[in-house]
PDB file of N, CA and C in Angstrom:
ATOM      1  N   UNK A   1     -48.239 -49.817 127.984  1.00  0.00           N
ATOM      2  CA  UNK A   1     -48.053 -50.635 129.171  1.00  0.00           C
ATOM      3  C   UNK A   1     -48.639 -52.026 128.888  1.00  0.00           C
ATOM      4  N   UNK A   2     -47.747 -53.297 129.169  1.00  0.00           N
ATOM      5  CA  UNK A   2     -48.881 -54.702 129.360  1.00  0.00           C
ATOM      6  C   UNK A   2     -50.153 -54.804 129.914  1.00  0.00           C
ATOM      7  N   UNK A   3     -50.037 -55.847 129.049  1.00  0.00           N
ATOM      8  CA  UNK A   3     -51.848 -55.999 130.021  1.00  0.00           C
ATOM      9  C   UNK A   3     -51.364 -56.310 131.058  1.00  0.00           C
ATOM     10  N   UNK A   4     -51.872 -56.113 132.207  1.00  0.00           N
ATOM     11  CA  UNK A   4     -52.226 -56.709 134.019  1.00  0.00           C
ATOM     12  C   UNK A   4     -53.584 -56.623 134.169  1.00  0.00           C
ATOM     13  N   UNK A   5     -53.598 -58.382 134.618  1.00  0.00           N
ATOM     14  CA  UNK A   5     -55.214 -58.216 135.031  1.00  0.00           C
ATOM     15  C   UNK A   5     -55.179 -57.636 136.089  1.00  0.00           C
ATOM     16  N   UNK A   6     -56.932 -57.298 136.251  1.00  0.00           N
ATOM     17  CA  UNK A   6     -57.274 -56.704 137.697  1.00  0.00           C
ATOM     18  C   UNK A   6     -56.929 -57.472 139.207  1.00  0.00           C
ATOM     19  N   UNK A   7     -56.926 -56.907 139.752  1.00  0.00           N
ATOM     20  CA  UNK A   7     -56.693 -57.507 141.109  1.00  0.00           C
ATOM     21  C   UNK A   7     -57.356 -56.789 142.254  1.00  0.00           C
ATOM     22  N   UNK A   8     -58.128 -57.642 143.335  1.00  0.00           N
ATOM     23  CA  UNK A   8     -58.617 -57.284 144.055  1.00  0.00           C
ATOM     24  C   UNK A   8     -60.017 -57.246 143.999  1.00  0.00           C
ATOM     25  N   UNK A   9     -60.984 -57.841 144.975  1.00  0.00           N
ATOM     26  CA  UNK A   9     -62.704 -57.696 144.254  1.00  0.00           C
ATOM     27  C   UNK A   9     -63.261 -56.349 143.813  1.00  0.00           C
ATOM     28  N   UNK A  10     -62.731 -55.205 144.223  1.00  0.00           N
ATOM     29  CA  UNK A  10     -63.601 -53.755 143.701  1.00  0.00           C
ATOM     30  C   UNK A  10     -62.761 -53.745 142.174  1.00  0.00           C
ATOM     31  N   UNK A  11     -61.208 -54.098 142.120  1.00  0.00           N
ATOM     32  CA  UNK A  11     -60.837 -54.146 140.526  1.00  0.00           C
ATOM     33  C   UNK A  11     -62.036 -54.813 139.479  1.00  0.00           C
ATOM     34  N   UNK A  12     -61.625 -56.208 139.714  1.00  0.00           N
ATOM     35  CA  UNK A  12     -62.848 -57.216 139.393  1.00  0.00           C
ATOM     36  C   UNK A  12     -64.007 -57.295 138.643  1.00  0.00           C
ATOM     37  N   UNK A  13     -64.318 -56.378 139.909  1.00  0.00           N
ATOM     38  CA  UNK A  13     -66.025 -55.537 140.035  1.00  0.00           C
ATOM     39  C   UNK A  13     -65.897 -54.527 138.972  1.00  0.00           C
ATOM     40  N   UNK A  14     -65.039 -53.608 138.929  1.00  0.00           N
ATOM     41  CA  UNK A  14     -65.359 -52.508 137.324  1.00  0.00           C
ATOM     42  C   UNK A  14     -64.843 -53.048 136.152  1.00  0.00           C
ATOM     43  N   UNK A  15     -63.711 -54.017 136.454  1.00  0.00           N
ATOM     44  CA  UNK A  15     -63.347 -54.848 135.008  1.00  0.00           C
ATOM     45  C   UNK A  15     -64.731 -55.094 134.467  1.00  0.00           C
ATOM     46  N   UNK A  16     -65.572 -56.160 135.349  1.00  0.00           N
ATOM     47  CA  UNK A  16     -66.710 -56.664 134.725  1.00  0.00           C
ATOM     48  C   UNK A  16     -67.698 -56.328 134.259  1.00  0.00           C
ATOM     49  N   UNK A  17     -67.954 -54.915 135.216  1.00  0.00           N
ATOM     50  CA  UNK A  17     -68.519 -54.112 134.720  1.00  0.00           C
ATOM     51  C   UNK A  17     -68.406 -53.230 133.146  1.00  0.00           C
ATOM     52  N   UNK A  18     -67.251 -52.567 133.089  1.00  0.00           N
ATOM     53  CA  UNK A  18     -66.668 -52.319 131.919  1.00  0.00           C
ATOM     54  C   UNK A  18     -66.808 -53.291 130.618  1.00  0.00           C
ATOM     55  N   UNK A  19     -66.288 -54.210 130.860  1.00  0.00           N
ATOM     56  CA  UNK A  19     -66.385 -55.552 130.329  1.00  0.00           C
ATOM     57  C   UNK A  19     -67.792 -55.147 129.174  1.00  0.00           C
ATOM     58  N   UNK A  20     -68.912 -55.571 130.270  1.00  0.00           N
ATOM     59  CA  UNK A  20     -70.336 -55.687 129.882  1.00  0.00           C
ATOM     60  C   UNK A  20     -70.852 -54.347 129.338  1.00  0.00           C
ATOM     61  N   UNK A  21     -70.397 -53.312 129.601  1.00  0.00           N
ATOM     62  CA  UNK A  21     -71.145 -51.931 129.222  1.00  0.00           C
ATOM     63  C   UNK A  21     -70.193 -51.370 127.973  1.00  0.00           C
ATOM     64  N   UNK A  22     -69.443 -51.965 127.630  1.00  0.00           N
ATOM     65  CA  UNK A  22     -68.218 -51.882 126.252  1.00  0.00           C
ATOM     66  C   UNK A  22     -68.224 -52.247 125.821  1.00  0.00           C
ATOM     67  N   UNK A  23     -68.446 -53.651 126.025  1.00  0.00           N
ATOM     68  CA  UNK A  23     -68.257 -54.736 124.760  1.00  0.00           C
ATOM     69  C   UNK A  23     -66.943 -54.963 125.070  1.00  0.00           C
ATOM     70  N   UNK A  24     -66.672 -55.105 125.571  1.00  0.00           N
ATOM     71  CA  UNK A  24     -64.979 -55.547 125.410  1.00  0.00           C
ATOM     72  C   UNK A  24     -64.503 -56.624 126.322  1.00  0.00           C
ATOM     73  N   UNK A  25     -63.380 -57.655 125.733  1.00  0.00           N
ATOM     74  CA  UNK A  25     -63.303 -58.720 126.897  1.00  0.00           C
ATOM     75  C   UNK A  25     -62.941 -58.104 128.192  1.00  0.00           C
ATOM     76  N   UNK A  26     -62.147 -58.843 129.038  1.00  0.00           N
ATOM     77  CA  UNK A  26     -61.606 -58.004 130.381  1.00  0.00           C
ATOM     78  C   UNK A  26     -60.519 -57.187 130.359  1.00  0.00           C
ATOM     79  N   UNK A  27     -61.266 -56.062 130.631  1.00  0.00           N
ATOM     80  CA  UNK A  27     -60.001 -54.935 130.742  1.00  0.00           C
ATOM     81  C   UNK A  27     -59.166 -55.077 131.500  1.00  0.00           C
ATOM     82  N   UNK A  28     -58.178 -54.735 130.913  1.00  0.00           N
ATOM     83  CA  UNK A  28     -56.727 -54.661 132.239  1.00  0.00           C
ATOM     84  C   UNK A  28     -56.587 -53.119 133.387  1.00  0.00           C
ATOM     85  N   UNK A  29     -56.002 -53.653 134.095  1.00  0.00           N
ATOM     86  CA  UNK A  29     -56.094 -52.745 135.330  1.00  0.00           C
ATOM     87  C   UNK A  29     -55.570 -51.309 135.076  1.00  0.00           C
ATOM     88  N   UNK A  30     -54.988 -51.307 133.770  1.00  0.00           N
ATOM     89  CA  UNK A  30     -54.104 -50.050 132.991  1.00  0.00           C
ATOM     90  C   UNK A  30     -54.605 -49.399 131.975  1.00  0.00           C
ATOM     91  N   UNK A  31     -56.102 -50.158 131.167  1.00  0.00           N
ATOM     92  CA  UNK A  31     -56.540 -49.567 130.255  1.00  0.00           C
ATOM     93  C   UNK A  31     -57.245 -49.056 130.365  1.00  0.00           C
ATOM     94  N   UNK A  32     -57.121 -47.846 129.604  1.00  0.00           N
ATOM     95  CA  UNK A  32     -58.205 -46.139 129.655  1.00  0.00           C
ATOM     96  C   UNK A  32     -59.381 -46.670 129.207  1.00  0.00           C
ATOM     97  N   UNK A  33     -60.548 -45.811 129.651  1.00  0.00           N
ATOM     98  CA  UNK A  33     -61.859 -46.084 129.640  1.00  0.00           C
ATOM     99  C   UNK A  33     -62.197 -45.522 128.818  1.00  0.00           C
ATOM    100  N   UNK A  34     -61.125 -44.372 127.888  1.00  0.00           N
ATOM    101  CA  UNK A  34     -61.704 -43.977 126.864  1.00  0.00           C
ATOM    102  C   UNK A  34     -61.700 -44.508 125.610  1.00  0.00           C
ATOM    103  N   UNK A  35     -60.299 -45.383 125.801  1.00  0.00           N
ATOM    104  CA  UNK A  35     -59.447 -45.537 124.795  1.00  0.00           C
ATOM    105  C   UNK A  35     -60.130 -46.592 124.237  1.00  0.00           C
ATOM    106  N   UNK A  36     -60.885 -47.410 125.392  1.00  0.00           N
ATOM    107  CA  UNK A  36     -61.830 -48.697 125.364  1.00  0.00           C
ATOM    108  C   UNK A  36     -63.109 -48.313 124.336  1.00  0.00           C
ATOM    109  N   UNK A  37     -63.535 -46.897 124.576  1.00  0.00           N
ATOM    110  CA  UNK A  37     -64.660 -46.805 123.868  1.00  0.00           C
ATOM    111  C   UNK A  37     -65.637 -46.083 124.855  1.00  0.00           C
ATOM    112  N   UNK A  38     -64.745 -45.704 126.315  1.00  0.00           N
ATOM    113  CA  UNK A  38     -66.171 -44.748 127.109  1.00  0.00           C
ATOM    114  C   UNK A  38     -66.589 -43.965 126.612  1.00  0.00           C
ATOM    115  N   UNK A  39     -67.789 -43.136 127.185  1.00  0.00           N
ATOM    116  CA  UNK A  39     -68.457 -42.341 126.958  1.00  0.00           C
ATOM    117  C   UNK A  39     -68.875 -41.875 128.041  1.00  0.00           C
ATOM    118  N   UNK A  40     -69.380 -40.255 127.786  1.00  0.00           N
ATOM    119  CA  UNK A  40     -70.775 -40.012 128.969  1.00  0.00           C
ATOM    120  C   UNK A  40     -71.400 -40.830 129.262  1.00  0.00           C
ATOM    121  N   UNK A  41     -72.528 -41.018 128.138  1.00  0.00           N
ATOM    122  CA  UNK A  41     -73.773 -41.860 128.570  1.00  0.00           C
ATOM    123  C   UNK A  41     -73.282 -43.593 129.008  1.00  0.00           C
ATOM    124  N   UNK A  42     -72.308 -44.211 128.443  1.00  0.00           N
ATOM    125  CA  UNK A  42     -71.553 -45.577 129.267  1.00  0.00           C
ATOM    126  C   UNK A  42     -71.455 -45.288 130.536  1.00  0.00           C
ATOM    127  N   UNK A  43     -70.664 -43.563 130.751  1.00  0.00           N
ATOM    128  CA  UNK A  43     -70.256 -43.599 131.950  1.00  0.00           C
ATOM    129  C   UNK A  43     -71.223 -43.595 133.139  1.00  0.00           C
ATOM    130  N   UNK A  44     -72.509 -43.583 132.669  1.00  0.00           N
ATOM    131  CA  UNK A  44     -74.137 -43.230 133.303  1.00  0.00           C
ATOM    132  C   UNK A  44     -74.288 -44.945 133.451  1.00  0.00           C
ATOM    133  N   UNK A  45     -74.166 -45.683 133.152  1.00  0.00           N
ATOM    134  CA  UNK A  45     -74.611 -47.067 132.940  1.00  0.00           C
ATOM    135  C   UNK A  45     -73.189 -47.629 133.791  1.00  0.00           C
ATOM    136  N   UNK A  46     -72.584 -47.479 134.081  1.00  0.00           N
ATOM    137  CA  UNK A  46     -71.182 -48.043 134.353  1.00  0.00           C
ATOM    138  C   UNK A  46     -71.378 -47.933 136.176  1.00  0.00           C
ATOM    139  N   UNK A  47     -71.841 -46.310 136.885  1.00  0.00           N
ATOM    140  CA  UNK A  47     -71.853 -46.039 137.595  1.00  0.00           C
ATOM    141  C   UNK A  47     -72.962 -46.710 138.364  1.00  0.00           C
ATOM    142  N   UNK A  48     -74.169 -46.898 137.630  1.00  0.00           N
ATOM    143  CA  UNK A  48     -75.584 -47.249 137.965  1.00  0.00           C
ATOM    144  C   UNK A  48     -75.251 -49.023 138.322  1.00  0.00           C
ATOM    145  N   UNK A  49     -74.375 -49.320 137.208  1.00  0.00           N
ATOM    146  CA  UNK A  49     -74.814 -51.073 137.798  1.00  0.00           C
ATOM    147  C   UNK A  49     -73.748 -51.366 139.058  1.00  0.00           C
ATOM    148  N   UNK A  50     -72.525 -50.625 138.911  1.00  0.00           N
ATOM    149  CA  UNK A  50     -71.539 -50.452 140.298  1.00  0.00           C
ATOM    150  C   UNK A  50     -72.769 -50.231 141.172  1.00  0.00           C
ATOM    151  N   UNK A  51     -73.171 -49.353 141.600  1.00  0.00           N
ATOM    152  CA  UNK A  51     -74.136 -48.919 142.387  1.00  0.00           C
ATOM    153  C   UNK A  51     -75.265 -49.845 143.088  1.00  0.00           C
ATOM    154  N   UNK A  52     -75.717 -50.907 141.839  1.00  0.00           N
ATOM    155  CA  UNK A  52     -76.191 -52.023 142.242  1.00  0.00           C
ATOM    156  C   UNK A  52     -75.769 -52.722 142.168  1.00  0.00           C
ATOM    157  N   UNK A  53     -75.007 -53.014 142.478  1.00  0.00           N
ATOM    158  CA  UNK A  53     -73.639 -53.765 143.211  1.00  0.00           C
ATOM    159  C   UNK A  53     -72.839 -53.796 144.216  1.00  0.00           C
ATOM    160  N   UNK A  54     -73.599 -52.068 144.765  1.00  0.00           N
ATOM    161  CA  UNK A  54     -73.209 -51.954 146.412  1.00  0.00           C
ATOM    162  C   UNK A  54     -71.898 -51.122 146.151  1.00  0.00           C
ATOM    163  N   UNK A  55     -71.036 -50.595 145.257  1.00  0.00           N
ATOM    164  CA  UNK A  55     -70.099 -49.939 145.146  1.00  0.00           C
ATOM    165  C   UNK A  55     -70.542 -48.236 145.114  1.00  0.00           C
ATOM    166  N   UNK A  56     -69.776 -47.682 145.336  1.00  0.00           N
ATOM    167  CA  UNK A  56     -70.136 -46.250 145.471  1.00  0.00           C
ATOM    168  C   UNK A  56     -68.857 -45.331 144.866  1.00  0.00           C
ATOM    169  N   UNK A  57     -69.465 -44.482 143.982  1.00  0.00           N
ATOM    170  CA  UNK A  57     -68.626 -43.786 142.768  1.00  0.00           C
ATOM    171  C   UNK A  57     -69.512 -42.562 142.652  1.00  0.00           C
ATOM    172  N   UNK A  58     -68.700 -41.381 142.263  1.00  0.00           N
ATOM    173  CA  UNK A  58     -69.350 -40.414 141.264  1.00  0.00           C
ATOM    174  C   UNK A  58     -69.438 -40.544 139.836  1.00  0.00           C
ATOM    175  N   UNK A  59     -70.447 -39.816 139.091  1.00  0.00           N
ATOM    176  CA  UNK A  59     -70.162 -39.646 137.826  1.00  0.00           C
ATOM    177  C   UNK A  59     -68.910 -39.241 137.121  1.00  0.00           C
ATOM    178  N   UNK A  60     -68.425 -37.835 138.119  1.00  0.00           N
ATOM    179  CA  UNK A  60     -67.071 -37.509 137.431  1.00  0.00           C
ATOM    180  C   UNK A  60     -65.904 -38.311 137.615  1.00  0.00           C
ATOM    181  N   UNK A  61     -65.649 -39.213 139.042  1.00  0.00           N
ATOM    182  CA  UNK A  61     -64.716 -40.170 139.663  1.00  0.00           C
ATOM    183  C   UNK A  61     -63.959 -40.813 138.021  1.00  0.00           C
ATOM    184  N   UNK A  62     -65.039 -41.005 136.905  1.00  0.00           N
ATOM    185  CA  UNK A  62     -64.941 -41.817 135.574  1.00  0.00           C
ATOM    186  C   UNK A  62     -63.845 -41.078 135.039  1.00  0.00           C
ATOM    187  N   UNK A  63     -64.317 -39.399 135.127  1.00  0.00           N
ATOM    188  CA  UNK A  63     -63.847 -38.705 134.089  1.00  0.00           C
ATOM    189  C   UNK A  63     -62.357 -38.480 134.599  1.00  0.00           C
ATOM    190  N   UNK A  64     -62.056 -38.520 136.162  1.00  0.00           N
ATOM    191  CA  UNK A  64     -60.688 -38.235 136.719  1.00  0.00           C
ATOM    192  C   UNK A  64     -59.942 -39.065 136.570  1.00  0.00           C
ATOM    193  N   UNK A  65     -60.412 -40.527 137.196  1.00  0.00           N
ATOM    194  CA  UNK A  65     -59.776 -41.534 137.242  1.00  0.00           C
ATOM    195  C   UNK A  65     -59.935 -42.182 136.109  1.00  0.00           C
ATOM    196  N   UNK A  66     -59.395 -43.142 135.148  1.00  0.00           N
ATOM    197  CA  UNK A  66     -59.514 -43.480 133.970  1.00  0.00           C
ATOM    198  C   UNK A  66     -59.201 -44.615 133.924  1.00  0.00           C
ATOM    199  N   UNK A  67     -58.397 -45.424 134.589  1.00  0.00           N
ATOM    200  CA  UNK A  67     -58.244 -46.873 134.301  1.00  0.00           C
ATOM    201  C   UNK A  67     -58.857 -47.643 135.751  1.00  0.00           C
ATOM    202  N   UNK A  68     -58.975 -48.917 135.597  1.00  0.00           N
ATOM    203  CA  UNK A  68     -59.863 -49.562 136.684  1.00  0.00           C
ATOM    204  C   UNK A  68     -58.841 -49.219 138.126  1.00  0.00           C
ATOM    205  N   UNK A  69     -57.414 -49.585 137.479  1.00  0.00           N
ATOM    206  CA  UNK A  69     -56.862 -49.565 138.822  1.00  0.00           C
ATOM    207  C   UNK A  69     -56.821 -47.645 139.432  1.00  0.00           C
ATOM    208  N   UNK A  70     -56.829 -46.900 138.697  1.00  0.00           N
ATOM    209  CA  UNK A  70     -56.862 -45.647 139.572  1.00  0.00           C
ATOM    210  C   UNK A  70     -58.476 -45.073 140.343  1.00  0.00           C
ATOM    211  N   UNK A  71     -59.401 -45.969 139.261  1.00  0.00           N
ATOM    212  CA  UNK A  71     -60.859 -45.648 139.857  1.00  0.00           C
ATOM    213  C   UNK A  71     -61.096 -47.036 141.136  1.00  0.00           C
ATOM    214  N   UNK A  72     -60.352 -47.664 141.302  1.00  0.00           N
ATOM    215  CA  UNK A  72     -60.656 -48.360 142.001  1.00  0.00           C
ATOM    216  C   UNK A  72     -60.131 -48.386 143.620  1.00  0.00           C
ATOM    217  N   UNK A  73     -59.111 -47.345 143.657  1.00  0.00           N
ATOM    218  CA  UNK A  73     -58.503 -46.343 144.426  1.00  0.00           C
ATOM    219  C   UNK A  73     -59.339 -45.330 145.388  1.00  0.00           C
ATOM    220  N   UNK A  74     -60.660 -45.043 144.455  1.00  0.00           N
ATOM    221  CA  UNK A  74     -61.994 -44.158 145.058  1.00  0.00           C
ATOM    222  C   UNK A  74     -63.310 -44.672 145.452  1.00  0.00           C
ATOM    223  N   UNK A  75     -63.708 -45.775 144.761  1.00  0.00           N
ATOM    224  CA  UNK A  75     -64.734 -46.830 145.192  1.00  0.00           C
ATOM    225  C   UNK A  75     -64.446 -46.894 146.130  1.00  0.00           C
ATOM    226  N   UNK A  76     -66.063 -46.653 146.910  1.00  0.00           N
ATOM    227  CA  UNK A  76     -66.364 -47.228 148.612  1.00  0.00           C
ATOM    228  C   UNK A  76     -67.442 -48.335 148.128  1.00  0.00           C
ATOM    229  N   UNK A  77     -67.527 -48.933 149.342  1.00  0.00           N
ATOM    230  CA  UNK A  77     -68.679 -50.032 149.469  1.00  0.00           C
ATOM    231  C   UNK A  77     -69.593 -49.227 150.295  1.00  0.00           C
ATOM    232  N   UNK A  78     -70.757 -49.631 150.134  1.00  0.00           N
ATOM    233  CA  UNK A  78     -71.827 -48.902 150.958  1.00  0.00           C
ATOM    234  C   UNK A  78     -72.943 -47.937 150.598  1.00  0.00           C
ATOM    235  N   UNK A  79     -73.657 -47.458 151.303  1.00  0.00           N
ATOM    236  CA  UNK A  79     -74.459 -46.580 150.762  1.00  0.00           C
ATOM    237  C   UNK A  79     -74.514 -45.202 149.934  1.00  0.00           C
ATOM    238  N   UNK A  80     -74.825 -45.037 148.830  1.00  0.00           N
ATOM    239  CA  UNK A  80     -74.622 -44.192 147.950  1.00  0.00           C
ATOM    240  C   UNK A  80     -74.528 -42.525 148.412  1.00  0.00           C
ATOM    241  N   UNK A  81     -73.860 -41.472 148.403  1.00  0.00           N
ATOM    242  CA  UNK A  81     -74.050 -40.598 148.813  1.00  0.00           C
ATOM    243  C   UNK A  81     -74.710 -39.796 147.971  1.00  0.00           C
ATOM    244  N   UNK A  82     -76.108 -39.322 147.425  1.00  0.00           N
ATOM    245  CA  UNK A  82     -76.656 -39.161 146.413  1.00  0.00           C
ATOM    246  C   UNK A  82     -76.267 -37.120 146.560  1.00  0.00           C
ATOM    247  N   UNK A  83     -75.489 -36.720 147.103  1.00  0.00           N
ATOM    248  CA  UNK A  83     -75.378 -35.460 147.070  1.00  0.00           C
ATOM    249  C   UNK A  83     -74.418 -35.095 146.195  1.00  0.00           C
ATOM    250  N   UNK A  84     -73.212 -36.283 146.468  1.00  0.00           N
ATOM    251  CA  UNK A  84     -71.655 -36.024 145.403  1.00  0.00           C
ATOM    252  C   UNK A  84     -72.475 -36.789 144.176  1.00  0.00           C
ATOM    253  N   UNK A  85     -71.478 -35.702 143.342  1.00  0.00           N
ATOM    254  CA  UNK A  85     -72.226 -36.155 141.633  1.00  0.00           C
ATOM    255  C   UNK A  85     -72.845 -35.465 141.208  1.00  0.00           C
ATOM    256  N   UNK A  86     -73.698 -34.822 141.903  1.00  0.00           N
ATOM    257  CA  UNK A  86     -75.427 -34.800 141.855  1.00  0.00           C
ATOM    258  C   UNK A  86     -75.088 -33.354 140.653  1.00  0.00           C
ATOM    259  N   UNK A  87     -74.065 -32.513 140.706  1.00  0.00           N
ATOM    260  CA  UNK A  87     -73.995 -31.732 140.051  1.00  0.00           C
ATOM    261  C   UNK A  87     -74.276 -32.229 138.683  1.00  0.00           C
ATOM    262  N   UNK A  88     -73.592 -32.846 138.280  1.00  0.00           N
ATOM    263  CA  UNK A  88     -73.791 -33.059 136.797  1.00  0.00           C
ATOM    264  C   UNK A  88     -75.523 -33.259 136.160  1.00  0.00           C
ATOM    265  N   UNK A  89     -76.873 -33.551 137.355  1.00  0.00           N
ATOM    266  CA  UNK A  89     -77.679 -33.613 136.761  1.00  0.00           C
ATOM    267  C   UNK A  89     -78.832 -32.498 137.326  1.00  0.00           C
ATOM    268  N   UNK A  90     -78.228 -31.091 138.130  1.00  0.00           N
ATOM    269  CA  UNK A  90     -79.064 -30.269 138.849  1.00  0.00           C
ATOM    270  C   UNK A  90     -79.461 -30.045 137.815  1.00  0.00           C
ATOM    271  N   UNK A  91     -79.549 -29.736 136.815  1.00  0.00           N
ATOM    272  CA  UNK A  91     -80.942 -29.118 135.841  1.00  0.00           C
ATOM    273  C   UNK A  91     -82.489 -30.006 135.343  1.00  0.00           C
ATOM    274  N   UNK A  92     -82.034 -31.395 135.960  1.00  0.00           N
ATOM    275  CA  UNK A  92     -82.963 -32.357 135.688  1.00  0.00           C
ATOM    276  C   UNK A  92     -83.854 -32.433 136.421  1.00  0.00           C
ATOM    277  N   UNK A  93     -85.225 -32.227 136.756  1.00  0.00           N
ATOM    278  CA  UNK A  93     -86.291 -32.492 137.499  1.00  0.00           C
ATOM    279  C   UNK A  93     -86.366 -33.732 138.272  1.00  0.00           C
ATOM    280  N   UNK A  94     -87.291 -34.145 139.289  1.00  0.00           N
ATOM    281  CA  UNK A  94     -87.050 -35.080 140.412  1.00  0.00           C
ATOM    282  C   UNK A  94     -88.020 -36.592 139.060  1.00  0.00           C
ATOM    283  N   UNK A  95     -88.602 -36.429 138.298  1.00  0.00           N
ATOM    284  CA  UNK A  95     -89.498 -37.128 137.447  1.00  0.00           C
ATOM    285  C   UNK A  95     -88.243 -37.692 136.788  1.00  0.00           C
ATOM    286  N   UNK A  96     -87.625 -36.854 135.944  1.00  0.00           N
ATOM    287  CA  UNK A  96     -86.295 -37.125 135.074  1.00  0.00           C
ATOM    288  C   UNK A  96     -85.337 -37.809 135.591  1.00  0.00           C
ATOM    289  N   UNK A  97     -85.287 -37.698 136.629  1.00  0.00           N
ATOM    290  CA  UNK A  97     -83.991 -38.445 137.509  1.00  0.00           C
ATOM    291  C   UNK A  97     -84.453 -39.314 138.256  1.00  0.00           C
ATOM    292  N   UNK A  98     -85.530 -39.676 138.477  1.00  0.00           N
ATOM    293  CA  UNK A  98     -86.097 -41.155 138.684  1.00  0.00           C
ATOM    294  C   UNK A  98     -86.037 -41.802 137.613  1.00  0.00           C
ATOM    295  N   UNK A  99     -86.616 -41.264 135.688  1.00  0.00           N
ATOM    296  CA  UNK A  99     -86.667 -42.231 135.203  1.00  0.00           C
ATOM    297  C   UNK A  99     -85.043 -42.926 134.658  1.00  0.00           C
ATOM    298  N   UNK A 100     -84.339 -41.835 134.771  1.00  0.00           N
ATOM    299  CA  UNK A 100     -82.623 -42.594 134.654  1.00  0.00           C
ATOM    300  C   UNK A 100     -82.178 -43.124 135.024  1.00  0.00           C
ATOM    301  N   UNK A 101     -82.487 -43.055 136.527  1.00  0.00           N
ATOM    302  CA  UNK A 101     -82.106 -44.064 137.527  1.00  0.00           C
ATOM    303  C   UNK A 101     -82.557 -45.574 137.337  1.00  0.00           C
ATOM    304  N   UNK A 102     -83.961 -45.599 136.849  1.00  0.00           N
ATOM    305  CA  UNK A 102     -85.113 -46.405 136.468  1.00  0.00           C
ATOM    306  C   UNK A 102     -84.074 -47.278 135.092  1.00  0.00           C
ATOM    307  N   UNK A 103     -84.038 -46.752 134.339  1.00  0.00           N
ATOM    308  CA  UNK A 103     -83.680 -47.026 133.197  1.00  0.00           C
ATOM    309  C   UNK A 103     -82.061 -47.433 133.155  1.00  0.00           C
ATOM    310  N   UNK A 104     -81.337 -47.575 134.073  1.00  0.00           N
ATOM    311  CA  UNK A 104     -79.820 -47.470 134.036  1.00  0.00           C
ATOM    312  C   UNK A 104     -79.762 -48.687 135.321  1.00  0.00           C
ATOM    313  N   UNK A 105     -80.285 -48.884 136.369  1.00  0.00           N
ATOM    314  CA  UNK A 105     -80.516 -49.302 136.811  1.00  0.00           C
ATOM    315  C   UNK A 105     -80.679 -50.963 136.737  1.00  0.00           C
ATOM    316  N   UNK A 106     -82.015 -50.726 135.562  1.00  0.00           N
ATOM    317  CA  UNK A 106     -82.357 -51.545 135.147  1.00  0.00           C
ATOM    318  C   UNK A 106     -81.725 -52.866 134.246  1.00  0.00           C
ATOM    319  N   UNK A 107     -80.500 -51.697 133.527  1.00  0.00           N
ATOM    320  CA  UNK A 107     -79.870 -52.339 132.708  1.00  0.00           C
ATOM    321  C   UNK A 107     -80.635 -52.862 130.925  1.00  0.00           C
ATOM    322  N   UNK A 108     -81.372 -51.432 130.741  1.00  0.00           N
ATOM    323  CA  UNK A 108     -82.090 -51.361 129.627  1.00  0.00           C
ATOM    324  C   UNK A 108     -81.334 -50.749 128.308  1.00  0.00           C
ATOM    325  N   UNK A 109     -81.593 -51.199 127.241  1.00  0.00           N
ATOM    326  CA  UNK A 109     -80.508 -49.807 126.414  1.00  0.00           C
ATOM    327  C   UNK A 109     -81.363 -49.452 125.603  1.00  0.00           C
TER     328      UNK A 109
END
C-alpha cells in the first residue's frame, strides 16, 4: 500500500510517538508496527508515553491493531483505565509495576 500520512491529532499523536520509540521517520497511517521494528518491550514504551500524553490504550490494543490508522480507531482521551491491560502484568508485584511505570514513563532506556 502507499504511504498516507497520518491524519487526525490521535493519528499524529502515535505516528510521533512511533516515530521516536523506532527510530523511524514518520510512519504512515498503513504501516505495521511490526514490520517497522515493534516489539513487546517498544510496545511497553509506546503505550506509557501515549499515556502521558493523555491518550488511553491497552498493551494488547498494539498487538490487535497494528497500523496507526487501525489503533487509532481505539484510543480514548482521558483517564487511564488501569484495570484493562492489566492482565499482561498480574504476576508482577505492586513494587515492580511502579518501577515500570517509573521507568517507561520517564522515557529512560
Amino acid at each position: 500500500m502507499p504511504y498516507e500520512e497520518p491524519s487526525g491529532e490521535i493519528e499524529r499523536a502515535l505516528a510521533e510517538v512511533w516515530a521516536e520509540v523506532l527510530g523511524v521517520p514518520t510512519p504512515g497511517a498503513h504501516d505495521s508496527y511490526f514490520a517497522l521494528g515493534g516489539d513487546s518491550i517498544r510496545s511497553l514504551k509506546i503505550v506509557a508515553r501515549l499515556r502521558a500524553r493523555g491518550y488511553t490504550l491497552a498493551l494488547e490494543d498494539i498487538f490487535v491493531h497494528q497500523t496507526v490508522r487501525e489503533l487509532a480507531q481505539v484510543v480514548t482521551t482521558g483517564t487511564v483505565n488501569e484495570s484493562r491491560g492489566s492482565e499482561a502484568f498480574s504476576m508482577l508485584g505492586a513494587a515492580d509495576l511502579d518501577r515500570l511505570k517509573q521507568r517507561f514513563q520517564g522515557g529512560k532506556r
